[in-house]
N, C-alpha and C. Protein backbone atom coordinates (compact mmCIF):
# COMPACT_ATOMS: atom_id res chain seq x y z
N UNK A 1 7.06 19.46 6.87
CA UNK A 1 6.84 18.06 7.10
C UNK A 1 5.75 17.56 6.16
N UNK A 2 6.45 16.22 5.55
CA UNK A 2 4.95 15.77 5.15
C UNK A 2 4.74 13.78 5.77
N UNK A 3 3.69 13.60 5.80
CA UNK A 3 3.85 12.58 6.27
C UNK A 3 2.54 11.29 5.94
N UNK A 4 2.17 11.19 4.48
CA UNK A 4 1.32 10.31 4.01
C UNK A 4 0.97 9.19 4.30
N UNK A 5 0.08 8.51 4.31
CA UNK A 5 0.21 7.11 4.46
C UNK A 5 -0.14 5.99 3.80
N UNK A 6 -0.30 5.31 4.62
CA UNK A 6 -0.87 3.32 3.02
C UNK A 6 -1.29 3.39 4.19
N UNK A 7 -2.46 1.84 3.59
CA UNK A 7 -3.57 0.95 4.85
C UNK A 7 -4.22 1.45 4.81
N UNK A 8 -5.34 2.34 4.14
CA UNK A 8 -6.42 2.24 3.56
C UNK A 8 -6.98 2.62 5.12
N UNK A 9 -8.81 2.45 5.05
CA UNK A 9 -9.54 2.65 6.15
C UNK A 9 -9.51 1.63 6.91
N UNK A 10 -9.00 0.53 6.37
CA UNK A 10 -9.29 -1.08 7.39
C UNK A 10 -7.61 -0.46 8.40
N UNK A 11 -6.95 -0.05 7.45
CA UNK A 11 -5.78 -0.13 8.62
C UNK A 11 -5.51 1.25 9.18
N UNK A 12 -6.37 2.11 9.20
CA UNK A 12 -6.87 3.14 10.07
C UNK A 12 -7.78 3.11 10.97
N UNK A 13 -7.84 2.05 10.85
CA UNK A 13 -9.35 1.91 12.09
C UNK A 13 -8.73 0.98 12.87
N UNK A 14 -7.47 0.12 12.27
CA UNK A 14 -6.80 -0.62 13.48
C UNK A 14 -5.82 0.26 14.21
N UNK A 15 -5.68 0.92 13.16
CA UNK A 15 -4.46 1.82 14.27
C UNK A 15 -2.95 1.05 13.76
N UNK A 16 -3.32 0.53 12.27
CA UNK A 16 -2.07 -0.38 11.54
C UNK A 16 -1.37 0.73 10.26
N UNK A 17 -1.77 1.72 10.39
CA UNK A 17 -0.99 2.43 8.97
C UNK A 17 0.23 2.62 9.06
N UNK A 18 0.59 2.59 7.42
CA UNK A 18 2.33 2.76 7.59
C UNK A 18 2.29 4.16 7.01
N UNK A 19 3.54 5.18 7.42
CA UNK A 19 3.23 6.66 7.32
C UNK A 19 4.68 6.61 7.03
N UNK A 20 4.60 7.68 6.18
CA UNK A 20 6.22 7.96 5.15
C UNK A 20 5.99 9.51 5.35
N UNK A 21 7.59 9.83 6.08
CA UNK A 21 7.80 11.04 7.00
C UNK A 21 8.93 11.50 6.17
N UNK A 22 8.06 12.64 5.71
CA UNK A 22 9.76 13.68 4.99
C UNK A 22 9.53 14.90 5.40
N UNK A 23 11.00 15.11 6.05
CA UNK A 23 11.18 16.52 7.04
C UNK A 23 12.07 16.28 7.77
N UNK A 24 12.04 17.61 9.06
CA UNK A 24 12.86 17.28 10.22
C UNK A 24 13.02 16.23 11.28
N UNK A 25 13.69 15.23 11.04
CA UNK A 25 13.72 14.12 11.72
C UNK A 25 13.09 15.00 13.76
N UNK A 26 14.24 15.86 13.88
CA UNK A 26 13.53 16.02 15.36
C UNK A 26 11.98 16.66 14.42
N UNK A 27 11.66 16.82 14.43
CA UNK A 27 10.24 17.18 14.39
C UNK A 27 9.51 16.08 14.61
N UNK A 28 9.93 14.87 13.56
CA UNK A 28 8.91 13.52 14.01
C UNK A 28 9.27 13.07 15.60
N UNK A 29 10.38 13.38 15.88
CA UNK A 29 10.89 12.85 17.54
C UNK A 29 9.58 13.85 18.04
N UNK A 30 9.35 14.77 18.06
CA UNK A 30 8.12 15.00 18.82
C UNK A 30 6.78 14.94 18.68
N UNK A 31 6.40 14.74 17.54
CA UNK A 31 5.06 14.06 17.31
C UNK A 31 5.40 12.79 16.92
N UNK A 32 5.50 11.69 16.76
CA UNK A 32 5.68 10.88 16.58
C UNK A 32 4.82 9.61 17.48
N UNK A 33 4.89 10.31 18.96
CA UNK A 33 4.10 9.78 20.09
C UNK A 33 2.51 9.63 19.60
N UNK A 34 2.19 10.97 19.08
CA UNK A 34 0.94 11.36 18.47
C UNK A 34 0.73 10.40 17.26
N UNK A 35 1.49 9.75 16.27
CA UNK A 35 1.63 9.57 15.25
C UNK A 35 1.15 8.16 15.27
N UNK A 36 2.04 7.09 16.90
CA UNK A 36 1.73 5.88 16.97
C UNK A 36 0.62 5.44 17.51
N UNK A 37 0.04 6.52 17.28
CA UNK A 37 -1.76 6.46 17.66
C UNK A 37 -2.69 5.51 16.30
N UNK A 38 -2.07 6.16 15.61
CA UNK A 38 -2.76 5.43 14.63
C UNK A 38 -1.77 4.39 13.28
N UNK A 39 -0.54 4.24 13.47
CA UNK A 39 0.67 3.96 13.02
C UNK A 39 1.29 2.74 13.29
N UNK A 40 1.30 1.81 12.60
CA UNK A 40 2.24 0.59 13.16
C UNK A 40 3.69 0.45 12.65
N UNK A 41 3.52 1.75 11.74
CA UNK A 41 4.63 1.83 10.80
C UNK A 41 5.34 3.46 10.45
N UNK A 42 6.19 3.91 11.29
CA UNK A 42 6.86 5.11 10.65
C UNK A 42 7.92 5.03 10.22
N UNK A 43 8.33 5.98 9.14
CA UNK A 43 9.72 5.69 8.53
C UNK A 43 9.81 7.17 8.19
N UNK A 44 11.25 7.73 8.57
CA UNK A 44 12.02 9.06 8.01
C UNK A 44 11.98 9.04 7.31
N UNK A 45 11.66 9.10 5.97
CA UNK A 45 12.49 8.89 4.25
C UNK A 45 13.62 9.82 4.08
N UNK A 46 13.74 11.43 4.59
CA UNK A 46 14.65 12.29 4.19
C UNK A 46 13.56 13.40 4.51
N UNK A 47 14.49 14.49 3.61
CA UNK A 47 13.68 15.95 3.89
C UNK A 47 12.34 15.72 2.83
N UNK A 48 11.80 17.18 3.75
CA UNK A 48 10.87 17.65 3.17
C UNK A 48 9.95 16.62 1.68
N UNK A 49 9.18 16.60 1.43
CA UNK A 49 9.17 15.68 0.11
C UNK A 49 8.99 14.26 -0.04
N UNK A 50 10.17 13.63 0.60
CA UNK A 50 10.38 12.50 0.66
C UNK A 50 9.38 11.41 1.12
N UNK A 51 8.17 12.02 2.13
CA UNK A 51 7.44 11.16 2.14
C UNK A 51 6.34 11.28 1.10
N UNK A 52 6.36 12.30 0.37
CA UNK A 52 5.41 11.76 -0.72
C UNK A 52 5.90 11.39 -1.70
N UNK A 53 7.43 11.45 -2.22
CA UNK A 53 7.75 10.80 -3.41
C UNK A 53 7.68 9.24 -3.09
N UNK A 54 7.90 8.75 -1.53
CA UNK A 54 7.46 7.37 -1.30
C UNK A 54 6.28 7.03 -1.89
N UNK A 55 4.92 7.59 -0.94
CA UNK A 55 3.70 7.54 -1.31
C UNK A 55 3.87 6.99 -2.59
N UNK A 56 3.76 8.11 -3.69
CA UNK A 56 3.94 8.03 -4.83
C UNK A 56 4.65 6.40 -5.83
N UNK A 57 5.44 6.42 -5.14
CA UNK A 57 5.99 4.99 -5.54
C UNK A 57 4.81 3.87 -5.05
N UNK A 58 4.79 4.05 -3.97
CA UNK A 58 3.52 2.96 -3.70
C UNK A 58 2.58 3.00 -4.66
N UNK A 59 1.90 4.16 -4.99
CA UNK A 59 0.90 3.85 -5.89
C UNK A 59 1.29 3.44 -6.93
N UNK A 60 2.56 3.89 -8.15
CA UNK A 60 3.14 3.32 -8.71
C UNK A 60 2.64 1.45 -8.70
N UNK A 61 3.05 1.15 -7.74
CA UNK A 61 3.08 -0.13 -7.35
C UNK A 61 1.74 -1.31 -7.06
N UNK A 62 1.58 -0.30 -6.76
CA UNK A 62 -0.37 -0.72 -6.56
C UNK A 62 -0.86 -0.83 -7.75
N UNK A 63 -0.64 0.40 -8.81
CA UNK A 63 -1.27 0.40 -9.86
C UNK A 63 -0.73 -0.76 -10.64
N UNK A 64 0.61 -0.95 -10.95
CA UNK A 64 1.21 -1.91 -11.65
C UNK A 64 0.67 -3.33 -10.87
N UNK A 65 0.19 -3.58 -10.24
CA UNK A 65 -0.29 -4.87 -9.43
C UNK A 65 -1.49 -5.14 -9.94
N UNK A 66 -2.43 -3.85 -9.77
CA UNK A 66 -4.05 -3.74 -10.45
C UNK A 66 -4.21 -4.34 -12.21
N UNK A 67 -3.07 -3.72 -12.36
CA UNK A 67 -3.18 -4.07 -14.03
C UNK A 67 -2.61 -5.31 -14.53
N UNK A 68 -1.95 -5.93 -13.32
CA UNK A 68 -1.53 -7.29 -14.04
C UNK A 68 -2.79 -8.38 -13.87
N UNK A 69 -3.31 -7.76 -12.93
CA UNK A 69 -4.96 -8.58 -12.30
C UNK A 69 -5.95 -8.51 -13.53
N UNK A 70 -6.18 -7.45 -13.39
CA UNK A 70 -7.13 -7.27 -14.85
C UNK A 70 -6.87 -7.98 -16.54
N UNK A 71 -5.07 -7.43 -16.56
CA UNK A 71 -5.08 -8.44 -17.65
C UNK A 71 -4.84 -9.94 -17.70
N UNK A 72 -4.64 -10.84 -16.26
CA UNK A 72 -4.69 -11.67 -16.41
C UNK A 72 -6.26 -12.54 -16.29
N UNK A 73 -7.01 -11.70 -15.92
CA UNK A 73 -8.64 -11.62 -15.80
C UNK A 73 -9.06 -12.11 -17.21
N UNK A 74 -8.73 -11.01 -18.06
CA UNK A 74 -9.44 -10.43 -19.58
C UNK A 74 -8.47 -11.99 -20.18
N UNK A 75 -7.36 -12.52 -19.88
CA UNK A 75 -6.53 -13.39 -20.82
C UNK A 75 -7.52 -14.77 -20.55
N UNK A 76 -7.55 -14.85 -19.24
CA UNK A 76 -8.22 -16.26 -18.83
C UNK A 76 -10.34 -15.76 -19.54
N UNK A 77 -10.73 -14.35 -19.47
CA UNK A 77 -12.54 -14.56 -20.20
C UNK A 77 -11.56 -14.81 -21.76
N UNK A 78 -11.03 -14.02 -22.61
CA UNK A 78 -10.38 -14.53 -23.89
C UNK A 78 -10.96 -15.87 -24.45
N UNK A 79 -9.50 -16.79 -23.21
CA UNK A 79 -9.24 -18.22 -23.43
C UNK A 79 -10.62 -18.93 -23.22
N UNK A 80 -11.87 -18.25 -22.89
CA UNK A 80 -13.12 -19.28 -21.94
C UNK A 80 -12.86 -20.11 -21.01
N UNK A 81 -11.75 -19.77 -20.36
CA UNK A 81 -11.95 -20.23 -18.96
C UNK A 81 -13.10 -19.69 -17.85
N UNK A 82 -13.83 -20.51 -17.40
CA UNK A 82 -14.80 -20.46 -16.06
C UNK A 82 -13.82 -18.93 -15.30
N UNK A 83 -13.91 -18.09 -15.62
CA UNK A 83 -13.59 -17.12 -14.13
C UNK A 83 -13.67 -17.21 -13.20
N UNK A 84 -14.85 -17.59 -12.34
CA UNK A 84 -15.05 -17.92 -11.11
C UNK A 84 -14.80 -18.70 -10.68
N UNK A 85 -14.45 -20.10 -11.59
CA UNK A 85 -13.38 -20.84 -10.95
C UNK A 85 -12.07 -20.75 -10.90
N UNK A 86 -11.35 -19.86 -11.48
CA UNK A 86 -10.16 -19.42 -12.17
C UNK A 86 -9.53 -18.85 -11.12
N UNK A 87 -10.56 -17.46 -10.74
CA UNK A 87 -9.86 -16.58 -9.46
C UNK A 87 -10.30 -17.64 -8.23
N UNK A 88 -10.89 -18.59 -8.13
CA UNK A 88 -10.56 -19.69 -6.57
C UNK A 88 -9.35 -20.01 -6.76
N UNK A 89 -9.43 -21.20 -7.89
CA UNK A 89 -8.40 -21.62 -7.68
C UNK A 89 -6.53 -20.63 -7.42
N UNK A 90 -6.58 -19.84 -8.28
CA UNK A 90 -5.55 -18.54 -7.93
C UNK A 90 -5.23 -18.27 -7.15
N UNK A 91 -6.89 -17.69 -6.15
CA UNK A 91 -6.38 -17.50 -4.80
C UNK A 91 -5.75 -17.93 -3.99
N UNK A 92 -5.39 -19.52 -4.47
CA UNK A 92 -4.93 -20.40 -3.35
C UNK A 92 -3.32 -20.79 -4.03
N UNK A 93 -3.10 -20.09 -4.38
CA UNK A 93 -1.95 -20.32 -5.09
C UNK A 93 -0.89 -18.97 -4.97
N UNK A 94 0.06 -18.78 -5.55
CA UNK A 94 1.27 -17.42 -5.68
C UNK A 94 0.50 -16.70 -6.20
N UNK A 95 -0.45 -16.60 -6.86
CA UNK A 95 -0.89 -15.29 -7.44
C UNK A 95 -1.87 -14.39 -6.08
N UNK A 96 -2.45 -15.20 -5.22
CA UNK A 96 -2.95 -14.94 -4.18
C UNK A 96 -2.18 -13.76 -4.00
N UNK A 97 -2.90 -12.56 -3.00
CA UNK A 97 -2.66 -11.48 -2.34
C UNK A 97 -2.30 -11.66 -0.91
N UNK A 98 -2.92 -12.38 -0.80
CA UNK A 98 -3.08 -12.71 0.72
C UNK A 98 -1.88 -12.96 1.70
């Protein structure tokens, strides 16, 4: 079994993580109880593996998110745009995370 997760410490301390389960499905049928202890989110992916080639994609994903931030950061100091007004206004807009 493996069974990784996302949500960081903020969503470990709520008891909100999402956990990517690769293995014996009955195996998670019995911990699983244990699991929604701290879990708002389980998912089978397949055998063995599978929950970390998820993982893995997530970070994938994270990372590709991080780097569009940064270079749209470095494009707007470039251009001399105000930054700090740059990422307000953003925030409140589609580029927002939120």
């Amino acid at each position: 079994m493996d069974a990784p997760v996302s949500g960081g410490d903020v969503g470990a301390k709520a008891g909100k993580l999402a956990v990517m389960v690769g293995g014996d499905a009955k195996v998670l049928d019995v911990v699983k109880p244990l699991m929604q202890c701290y879990s708002a989110n389980i998912a089978h992916m397949g055998a063995a593996g599978f929950g970390q080639h998820t993982k893995m994609a997530n970070q994938v994903i994270i990372a590709g998110q991080m780097i569009g931030v940064v270079e749209g950061l470095m494009y707007g100091h470039k251009a001399g745009v105000p930054l700090p007004t740059m990422v307000e206004l953003l925030s409140k807009g589609a580029a927002s995370s939120l």
